[in-house]
PDB file of N, CA and C in Angstrom:
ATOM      1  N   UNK A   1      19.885   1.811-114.245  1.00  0.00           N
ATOM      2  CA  UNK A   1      19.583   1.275-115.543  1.00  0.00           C
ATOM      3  C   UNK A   1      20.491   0.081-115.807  1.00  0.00           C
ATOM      4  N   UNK A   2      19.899  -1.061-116.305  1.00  0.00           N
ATOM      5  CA  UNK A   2      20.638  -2.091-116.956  1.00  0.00           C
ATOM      6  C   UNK A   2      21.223  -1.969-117.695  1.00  0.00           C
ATOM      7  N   UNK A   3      22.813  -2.713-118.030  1.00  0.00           N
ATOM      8  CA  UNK A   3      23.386  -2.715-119.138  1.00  0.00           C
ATOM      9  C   UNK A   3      22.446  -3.717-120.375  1.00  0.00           C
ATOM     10  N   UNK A   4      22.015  -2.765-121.538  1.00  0.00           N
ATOM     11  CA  UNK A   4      21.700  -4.221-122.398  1.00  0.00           C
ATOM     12  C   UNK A   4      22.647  -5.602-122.278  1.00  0.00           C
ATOM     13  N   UNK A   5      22.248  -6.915-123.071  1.00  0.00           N
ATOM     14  CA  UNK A   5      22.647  -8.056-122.923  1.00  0.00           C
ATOM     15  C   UNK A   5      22.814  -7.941-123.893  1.00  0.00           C
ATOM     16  N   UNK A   6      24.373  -8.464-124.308  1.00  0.00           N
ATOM     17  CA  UNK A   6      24.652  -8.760-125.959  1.00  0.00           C
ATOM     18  C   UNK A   6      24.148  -9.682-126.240  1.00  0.00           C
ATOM     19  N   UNK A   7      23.872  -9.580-127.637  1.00  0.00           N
ATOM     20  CA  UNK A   7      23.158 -10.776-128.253  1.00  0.00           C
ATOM     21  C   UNK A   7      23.853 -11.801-128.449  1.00  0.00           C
ATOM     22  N   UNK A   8      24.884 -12.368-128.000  1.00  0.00           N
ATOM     23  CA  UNK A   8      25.478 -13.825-128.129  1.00  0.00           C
ATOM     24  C   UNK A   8      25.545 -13.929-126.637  1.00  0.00           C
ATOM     25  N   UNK A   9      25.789 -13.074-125.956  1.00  0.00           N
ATOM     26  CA  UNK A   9      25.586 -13.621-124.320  1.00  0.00           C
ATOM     27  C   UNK A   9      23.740 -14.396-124.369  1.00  0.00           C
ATOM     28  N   UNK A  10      22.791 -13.704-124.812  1.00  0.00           N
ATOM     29  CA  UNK A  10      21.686 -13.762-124.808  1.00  0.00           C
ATOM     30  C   UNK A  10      21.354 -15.313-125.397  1.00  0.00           C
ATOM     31  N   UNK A  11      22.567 -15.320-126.566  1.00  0.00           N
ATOM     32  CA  UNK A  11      21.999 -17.138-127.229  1.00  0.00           C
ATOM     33  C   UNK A  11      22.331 -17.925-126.488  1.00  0.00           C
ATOM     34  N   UNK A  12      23.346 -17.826-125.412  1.00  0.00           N
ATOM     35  CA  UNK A  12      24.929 -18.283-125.289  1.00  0.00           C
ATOM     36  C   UNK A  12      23.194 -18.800-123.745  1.00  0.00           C
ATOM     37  N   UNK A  13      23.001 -18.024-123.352  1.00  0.00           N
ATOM     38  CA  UNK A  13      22.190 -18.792-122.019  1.00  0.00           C
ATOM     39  C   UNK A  13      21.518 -19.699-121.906  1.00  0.00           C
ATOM     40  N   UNK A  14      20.546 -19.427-123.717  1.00  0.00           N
ATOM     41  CA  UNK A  14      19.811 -20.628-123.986  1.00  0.00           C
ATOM     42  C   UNK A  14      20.012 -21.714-124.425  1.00  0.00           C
ATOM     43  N   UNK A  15      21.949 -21.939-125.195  1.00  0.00           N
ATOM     44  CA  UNK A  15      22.406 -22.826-125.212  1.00  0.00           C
ATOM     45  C   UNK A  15      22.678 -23.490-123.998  1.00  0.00           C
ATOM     46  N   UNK A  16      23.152 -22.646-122.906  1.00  0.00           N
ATOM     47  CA  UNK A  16      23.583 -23.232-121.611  1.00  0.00           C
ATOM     48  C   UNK A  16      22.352 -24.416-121.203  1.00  0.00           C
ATOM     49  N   UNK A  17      20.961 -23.724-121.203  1.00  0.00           N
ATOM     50  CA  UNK A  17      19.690 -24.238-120.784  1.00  0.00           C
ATOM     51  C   UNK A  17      19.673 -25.222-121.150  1.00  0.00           C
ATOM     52  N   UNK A  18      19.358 -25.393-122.615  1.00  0.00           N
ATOM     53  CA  UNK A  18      19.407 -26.470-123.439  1.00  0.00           C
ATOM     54  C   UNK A  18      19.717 -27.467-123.524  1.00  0.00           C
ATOM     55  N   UNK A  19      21.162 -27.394-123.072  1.00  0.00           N
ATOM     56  CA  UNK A  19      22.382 -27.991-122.815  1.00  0.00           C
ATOM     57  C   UNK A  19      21.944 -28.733-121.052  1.00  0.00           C
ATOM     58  N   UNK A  20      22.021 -28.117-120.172  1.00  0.00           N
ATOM     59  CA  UNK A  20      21.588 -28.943-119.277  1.00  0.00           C
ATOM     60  C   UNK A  20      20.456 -29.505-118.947  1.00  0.00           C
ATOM     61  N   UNK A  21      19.192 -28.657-119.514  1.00  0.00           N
ATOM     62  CA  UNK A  21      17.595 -29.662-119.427  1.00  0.00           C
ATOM     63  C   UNK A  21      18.083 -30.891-120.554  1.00  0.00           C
ATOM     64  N   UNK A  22      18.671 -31.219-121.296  1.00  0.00           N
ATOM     65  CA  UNK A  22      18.597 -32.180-122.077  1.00  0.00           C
ATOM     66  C   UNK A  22      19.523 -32.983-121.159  1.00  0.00           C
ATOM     67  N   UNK A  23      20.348 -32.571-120.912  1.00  0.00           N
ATOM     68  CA  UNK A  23      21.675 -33.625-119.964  1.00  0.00           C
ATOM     69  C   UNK A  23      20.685 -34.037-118.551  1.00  0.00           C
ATOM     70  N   UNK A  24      19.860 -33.371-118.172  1.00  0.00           N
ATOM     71  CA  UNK A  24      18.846 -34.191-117.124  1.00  0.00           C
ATOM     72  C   UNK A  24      18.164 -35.017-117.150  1.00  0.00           C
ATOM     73  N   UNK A  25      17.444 -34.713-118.480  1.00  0.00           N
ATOM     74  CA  UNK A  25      16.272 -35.632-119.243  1.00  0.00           C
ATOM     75  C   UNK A  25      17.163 -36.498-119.234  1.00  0.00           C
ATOM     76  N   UNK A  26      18.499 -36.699-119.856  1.00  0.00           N
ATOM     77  CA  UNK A  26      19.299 -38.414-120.032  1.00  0.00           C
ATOM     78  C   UNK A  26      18.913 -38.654-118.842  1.00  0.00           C
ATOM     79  N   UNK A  27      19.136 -38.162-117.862  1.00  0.00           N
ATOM     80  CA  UNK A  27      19.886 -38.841-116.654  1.00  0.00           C
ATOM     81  C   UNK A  27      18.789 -39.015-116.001  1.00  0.00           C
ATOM     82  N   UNK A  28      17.631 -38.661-116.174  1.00  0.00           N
ATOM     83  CA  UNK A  28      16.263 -39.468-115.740  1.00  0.00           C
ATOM     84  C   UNK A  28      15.672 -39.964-116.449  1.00  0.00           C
ATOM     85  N   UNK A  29      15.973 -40.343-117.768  1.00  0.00           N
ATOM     86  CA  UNK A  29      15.793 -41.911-118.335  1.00  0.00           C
ATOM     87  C   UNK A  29      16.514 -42.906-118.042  1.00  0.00           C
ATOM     88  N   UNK A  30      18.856 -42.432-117.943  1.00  0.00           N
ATOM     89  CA  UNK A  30      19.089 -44.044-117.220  1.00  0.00           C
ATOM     90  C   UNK A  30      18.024 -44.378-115.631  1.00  0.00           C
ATOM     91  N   UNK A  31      17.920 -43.277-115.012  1.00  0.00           N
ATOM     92  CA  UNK A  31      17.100 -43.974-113.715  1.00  0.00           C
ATOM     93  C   UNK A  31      16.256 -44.371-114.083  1.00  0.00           C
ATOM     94  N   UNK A  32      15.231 -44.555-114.909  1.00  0.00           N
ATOM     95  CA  UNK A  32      13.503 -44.997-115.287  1.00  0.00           C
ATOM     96  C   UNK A  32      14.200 -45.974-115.810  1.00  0.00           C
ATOM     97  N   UNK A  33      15.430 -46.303-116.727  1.00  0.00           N
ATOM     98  CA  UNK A  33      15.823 -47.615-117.460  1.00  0.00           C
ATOM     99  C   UNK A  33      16.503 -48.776-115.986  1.00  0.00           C
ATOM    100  N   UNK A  34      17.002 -47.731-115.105  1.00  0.00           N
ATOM    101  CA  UNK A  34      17.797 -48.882-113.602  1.00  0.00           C
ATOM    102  C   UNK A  34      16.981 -49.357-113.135  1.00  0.00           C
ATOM    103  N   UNK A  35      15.828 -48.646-112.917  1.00  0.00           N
ATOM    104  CA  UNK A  35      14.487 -48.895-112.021  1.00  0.00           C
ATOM    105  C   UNK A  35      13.922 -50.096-112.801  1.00  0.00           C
ATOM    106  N   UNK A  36      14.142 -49.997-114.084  1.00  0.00           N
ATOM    107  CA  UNK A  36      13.021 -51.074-114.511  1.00  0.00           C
ATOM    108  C   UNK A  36      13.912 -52.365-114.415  1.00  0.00           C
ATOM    109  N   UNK A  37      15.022 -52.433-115.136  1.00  0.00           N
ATOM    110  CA  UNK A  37      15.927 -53.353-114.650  1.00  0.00           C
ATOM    111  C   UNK A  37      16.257 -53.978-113.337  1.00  0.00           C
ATOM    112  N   UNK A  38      16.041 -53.355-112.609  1.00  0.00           N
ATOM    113  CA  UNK A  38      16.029 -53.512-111.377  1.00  0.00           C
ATOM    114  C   UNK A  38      14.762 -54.561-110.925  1.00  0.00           C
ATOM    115  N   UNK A  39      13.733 -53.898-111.151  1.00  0.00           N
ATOM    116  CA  UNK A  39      12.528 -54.698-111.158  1.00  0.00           C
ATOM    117  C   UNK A  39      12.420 -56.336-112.185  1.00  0.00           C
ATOM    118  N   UNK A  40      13.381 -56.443-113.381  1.00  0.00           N
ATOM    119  CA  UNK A  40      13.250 -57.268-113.512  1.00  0.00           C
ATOM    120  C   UNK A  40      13.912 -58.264-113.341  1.00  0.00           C
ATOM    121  N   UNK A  41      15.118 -58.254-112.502  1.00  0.00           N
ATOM    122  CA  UNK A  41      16.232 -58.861-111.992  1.00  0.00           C
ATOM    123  C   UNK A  41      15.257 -59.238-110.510  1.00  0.00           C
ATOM    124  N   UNK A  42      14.946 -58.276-109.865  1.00  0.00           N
ATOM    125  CA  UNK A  42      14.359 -58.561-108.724  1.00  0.00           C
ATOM    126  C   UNK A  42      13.323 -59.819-108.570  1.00  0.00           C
ATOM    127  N   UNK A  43      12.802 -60.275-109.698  1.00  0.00           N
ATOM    128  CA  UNK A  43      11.782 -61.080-110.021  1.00  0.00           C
ATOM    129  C   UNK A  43      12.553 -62.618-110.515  1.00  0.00           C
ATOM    130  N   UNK A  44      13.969 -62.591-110.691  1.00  0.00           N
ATOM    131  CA  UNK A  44      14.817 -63.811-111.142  1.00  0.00           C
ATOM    132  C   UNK A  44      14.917 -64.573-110.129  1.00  0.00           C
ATOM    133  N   UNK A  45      14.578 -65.846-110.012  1.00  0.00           N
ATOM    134  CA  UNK A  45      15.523 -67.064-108.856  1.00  0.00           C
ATOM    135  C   UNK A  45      16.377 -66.537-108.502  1.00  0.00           C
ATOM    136  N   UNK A  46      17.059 -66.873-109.707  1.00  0.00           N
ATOM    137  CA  UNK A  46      18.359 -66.643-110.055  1.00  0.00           C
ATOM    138  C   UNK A  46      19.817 -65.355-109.178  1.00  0.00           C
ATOM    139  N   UNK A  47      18.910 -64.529-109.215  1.00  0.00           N
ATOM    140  CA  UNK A  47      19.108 -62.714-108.743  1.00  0.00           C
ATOM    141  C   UNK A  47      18.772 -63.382-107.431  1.00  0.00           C
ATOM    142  N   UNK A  48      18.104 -63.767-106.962  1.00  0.00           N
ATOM    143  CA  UNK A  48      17.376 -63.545-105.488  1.00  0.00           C
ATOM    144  C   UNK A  48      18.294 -64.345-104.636  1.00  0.00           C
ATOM    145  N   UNK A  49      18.423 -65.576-105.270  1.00  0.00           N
ATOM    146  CA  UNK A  49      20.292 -66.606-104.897  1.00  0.00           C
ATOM    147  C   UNK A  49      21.193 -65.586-104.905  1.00  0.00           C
ATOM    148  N   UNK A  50      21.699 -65.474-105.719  1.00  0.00           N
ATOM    149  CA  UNK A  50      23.091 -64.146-105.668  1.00  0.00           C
ATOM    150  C   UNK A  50      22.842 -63.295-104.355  1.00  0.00           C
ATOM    151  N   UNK A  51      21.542 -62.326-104.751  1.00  0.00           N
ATOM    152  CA  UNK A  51      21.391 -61.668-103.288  1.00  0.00           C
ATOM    153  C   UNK A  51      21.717 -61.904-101.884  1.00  0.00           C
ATOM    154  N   UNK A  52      21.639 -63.189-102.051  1.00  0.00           N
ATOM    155  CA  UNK A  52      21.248 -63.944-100.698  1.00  0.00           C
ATOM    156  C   UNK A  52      22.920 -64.414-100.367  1.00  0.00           C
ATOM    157  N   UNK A  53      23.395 -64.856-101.011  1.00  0.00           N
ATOM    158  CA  UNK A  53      24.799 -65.148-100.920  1.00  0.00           C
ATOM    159  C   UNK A  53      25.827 -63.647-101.170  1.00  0.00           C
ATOM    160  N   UNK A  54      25.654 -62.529-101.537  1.00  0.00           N
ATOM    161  CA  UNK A  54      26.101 -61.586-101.654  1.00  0.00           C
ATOM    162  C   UNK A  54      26.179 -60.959-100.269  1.00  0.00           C
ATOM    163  N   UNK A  55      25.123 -60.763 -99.549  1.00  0.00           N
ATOM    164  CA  UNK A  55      24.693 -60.665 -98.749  1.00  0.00           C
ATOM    165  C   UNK A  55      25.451 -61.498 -97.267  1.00  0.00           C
ATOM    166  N   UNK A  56      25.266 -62.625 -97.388  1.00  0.00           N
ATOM    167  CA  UNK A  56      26.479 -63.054 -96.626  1.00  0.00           C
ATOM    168  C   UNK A  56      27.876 -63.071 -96.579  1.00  0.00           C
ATOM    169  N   UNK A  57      28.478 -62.832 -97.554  1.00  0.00           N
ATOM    170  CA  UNK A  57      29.702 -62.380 -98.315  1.00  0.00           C
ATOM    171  C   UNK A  57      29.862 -61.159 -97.427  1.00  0.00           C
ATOM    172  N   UNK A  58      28.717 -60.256 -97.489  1.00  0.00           N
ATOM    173  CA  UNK A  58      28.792 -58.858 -97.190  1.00  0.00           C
ATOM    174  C   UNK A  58      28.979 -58.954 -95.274  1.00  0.00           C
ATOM    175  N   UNK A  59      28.044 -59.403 -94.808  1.00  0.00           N
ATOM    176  CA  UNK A  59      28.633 -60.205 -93.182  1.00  0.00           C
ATOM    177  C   UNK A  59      29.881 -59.987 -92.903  1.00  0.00           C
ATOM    178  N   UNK A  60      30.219 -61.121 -93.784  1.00  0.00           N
ATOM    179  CA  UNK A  60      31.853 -61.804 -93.564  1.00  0.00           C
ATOM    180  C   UNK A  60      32.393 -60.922 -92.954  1.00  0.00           C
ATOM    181  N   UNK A  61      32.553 -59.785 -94.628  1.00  0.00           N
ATOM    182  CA  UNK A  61      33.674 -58.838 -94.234  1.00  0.00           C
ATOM    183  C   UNK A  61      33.474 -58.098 -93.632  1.00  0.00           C
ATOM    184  N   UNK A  62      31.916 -57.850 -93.395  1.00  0.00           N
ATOM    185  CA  UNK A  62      31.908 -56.627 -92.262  1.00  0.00           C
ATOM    186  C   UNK A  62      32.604 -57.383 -90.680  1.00  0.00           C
ATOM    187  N   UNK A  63      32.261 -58.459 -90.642  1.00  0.00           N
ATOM    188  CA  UNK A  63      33.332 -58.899 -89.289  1.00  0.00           C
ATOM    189  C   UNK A  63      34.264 -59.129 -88.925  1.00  0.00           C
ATOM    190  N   UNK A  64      34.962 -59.258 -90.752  1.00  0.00           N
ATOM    191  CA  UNK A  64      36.597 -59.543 -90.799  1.00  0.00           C
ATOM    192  C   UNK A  64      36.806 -57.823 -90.276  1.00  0.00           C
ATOM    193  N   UNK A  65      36.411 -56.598 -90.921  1.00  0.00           N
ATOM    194  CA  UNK A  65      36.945 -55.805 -90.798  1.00  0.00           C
ATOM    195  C   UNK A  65      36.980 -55.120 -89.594  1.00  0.00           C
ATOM    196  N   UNK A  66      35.609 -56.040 -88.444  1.00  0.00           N
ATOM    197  CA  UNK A  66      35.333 -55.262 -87.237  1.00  0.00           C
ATOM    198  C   UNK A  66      36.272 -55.930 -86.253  1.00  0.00           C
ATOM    199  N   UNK A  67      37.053 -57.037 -86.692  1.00  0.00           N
ATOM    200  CA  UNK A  67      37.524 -58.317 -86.289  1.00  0.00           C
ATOM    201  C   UNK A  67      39.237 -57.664 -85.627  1.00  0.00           C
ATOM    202  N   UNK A  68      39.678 -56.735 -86.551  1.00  0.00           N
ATOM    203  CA  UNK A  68      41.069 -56.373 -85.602  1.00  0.00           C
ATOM    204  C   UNK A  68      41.789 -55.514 -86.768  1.00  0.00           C
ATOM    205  N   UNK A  69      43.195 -55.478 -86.586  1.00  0.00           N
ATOM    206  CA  UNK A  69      44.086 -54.547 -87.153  1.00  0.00           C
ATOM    207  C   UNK A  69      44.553 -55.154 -88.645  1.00  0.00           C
ATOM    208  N   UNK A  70      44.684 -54.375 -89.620  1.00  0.00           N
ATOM    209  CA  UNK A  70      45.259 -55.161 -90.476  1.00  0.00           C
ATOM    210  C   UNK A  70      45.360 -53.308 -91.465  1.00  0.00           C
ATOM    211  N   UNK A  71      46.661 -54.170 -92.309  1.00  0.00           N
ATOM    212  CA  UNK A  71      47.221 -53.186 -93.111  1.00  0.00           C
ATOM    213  C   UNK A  71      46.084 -52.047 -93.684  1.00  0.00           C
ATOM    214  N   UNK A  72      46.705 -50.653 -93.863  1.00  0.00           N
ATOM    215  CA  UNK A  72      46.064 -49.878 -94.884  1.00  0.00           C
ATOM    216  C   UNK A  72      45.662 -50.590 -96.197  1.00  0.00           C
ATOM    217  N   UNK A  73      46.402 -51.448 -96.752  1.00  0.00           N
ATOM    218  CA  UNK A  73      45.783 -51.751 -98.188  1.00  0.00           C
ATOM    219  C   UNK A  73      45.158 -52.767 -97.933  1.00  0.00           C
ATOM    220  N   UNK A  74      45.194 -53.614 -97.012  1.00  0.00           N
ATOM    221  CA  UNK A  74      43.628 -54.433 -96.722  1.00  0.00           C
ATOM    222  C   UNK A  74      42.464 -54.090 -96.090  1.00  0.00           C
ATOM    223  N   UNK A  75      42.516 -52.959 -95.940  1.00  0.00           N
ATOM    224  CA  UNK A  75      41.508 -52.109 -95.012  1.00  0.00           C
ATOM    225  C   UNK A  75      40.672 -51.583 -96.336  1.00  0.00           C
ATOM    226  N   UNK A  76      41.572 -50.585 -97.222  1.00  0.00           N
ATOM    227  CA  UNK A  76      41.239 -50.030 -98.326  1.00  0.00           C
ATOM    228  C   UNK A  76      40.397 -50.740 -99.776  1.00  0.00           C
ATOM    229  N   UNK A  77      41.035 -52.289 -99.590  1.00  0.00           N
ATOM    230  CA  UNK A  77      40.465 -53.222-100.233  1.00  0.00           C
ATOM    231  C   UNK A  77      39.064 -53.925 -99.767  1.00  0.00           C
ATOM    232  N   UNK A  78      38.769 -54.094 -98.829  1.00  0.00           N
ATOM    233  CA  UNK A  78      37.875 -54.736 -97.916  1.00  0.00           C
ATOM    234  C   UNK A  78      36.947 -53.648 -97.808  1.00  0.00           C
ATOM    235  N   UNK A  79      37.123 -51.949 -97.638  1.00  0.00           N
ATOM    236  CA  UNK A  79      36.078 -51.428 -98.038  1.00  0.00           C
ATOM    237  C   UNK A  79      35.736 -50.630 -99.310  1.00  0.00           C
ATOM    238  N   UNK A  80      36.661 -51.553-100.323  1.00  0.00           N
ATOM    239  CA  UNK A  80      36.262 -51.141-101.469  1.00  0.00           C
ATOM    240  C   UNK A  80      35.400 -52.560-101.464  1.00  0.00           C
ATOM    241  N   UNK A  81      35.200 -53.640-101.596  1.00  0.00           N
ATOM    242  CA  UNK A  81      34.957 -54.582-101.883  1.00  0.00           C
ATOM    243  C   UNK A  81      33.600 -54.573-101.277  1.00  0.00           C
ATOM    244  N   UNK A  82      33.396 -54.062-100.153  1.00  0.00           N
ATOM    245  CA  UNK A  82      31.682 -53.575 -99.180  1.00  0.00           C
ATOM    246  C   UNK A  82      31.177 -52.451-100.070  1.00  0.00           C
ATOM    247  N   UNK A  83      31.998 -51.631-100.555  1.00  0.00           N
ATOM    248  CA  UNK A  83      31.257 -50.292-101.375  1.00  0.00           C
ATOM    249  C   UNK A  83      30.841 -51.340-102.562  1.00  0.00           C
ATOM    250  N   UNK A  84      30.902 -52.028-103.520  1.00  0.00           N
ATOM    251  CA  UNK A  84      30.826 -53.114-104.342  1.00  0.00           C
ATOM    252  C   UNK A  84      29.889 -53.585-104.128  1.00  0.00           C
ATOM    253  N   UNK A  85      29.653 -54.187-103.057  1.00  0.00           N
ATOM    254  CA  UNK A  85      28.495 -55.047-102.477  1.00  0.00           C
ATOM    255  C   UNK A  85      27.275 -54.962-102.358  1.00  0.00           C
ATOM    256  N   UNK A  86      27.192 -53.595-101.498  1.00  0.00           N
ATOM    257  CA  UNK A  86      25.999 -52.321-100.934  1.00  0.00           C
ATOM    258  C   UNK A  86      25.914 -52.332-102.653  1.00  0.00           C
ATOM    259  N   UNK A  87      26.528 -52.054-103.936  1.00  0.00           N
ATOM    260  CA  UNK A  87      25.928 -51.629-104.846  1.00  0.00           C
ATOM    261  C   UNK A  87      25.173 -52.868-105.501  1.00  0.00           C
ATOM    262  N   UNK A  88      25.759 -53.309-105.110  1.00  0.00           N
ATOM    263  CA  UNK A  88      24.883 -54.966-105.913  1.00  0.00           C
ATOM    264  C   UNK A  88      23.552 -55.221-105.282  1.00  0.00           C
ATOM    265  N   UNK A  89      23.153 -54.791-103.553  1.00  0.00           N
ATOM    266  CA  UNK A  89      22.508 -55.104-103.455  1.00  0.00           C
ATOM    267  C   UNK A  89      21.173 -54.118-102.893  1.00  0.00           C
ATOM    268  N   UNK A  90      21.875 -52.655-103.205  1.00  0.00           N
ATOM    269  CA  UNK A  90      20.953 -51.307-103.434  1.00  0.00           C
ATOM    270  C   UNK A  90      19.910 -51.241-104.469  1.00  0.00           C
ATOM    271  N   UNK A  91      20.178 -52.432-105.496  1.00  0.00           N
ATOM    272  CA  UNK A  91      19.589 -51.677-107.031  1.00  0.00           C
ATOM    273  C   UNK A  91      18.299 -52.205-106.533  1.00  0.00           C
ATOM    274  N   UNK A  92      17.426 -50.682-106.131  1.00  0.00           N
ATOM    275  CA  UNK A  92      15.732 -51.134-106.236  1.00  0.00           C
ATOM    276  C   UNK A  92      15.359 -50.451-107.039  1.00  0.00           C
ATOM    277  N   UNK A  93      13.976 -51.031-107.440  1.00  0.00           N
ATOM    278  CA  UNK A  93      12.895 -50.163-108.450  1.00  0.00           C
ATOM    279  C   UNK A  93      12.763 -48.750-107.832  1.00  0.00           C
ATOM    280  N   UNK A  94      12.030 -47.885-108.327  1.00  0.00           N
ATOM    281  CA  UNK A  94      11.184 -46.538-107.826  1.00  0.00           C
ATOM    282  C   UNK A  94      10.694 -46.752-107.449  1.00  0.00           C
ATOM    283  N   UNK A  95       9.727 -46.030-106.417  1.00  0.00           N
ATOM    284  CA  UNK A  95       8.885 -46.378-106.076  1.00  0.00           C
ATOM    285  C   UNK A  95       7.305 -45.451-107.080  1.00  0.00           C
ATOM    286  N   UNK A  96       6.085 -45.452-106.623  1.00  0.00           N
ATOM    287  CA  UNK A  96       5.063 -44.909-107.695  1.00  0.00           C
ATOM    288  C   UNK A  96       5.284 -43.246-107.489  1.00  0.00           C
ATOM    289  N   UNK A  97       5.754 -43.211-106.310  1.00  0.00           N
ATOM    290  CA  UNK A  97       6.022 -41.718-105.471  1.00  0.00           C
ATOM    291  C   UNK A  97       7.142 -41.187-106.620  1.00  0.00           C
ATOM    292  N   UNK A  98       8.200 -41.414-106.393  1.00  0.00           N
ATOM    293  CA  UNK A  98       9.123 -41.354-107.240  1.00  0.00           C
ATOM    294  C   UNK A  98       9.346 -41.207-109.022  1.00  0.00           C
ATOM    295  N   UNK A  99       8.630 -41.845-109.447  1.00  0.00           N
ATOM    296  CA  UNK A  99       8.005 -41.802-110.986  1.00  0.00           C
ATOM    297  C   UNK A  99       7.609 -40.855-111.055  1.00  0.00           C
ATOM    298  N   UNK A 100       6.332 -40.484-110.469  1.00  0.00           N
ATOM    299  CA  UNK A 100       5.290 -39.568-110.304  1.00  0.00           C
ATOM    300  C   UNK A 100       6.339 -38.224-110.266  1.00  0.00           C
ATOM    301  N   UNK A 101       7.279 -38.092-109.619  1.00  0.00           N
ATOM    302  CA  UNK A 101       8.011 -37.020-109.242  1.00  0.00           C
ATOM    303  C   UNK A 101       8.891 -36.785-110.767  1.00  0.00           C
ATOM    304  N   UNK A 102       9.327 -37.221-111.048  1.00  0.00           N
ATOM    305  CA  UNK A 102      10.608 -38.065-112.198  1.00  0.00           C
ATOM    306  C   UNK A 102       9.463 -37.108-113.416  1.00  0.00           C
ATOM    307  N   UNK A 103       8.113 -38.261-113.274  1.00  0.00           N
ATOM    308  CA  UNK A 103       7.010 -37.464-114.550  1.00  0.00           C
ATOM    309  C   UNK A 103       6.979 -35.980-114.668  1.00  0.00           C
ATOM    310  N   UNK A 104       6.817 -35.566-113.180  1.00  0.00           N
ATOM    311  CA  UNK A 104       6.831 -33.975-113.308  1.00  0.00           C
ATOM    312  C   UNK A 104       7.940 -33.153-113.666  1.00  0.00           C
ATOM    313  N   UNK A 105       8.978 -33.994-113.168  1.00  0.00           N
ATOM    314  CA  UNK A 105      10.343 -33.345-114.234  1.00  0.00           C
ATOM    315  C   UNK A 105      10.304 -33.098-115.910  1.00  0.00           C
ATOM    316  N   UNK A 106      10.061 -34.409-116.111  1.00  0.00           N
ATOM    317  CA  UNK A 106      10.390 -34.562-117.340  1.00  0.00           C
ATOM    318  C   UNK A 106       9.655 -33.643-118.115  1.00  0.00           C
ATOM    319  N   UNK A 107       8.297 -33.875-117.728  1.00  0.00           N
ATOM    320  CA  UNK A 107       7.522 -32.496-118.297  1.00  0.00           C
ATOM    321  C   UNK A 107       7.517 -30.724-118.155  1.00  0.00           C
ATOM    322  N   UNK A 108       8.014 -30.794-117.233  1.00  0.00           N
ATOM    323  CA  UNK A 108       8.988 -29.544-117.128  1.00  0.00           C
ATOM    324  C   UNK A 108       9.711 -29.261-118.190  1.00  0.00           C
ATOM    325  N   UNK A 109      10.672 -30.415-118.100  1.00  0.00           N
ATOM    326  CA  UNK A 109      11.942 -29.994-119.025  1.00  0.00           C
ATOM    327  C   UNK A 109      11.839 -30.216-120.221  1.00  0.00           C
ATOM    328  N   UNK A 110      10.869 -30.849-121.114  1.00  0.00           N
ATOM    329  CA  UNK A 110      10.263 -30.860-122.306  1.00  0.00           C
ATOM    330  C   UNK A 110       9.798 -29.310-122.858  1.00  0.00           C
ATOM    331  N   UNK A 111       9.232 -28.776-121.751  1.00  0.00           N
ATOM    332  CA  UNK A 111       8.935 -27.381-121.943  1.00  0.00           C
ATOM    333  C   UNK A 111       9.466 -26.412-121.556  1.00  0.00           C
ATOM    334  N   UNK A 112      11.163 -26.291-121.438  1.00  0.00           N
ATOM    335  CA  UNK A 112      11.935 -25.681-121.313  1.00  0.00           C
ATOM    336  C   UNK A 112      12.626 -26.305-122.555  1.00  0.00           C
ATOM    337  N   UNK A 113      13.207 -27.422-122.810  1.00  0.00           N
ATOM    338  CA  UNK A 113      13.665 -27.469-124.165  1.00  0.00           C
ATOM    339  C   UNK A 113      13.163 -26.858-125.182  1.00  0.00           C
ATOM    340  N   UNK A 114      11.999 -27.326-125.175  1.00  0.00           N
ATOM    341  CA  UNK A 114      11.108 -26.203-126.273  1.00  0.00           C
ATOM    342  C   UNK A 114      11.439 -25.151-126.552  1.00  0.00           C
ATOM    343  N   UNK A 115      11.143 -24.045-125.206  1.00  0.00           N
ATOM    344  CA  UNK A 115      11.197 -22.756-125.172  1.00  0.00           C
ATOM    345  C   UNK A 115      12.873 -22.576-125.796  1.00  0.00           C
ATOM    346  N   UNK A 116      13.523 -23.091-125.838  1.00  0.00           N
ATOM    347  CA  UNK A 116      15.074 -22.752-125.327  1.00  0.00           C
ATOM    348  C   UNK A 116      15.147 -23.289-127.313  1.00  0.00           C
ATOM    349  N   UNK A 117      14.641 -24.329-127.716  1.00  0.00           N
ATOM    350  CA  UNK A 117      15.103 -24.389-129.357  1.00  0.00           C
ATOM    351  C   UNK A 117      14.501 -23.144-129.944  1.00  0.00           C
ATOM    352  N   UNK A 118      13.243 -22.878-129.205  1.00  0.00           N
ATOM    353  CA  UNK A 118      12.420 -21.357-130.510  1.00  0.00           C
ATOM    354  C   UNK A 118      13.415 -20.920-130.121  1.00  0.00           C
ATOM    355  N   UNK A 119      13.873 -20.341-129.130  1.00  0.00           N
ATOM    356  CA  UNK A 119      14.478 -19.160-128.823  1.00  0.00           C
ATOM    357  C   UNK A 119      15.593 -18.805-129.642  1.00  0.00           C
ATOM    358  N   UNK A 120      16.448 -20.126-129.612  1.00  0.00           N
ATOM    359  CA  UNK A 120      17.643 -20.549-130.477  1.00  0.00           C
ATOM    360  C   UNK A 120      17.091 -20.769-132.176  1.00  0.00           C
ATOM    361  N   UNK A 121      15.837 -20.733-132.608  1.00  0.00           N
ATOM    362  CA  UNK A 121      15.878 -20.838-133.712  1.00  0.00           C
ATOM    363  C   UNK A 121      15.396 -19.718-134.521  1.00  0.00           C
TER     364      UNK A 121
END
């Protein structure tokens, strides 16, 4: 036989729920907000220059660093400065696959929030 569940353990879960389907939902709107940004940077001259020169930048140091010995803190700097780089020039849109996936979340978790405020109310 089960121990009953106290009734504040019992609220206490659907706060937990609550609490993280909503902290997801953020966090797959900043991605639907990067993605779109992304897409519209991707479409700039402007962005596509940078890229392009970022990009060679990014070369450089990959040959300075394949290039020979040099201190721990220029090592540490040089691949902080490539981790930097890769991020500047990672930011892509979603793809339709991806959305599509993202959509089925969200609607999920719309209907787990739900369930989780009656429950709580």
């Amino acid at each position: 036989m089960t121990e009953p569940v106290d009734e504040y353990e019992g609220v206490q879960i659907y706060r937990d729920r609550l609490i993280e389907s909503e902290e997801r939902m953020a966090s797959l709107a900043m991605q639907i907000e990067f993605s779109r940004a992304a897409a519209e940077l991707g479409q700039m001259p402007g962005w596509q220059k940078l890229l392009q020169t970022i990009t060679a930048a990014e070369a450089r140091e990959m040959e300075q660093l394949r290039s020979g010995e040099m201190s721990l803190y220029r090592l540490g700097r040089r691949q902080g400065l490539l981790h930097g780089l890769r991020f500047l020039t990672s930011a892509k849109p979603l793809s339709a696959e991806d959305l599509a996936s993202i959509d089925t979340e969200v609607t999920l978790l719309r209907k787990t929030i739900t369930e989780c405020r009656d429950m709580l109310t």
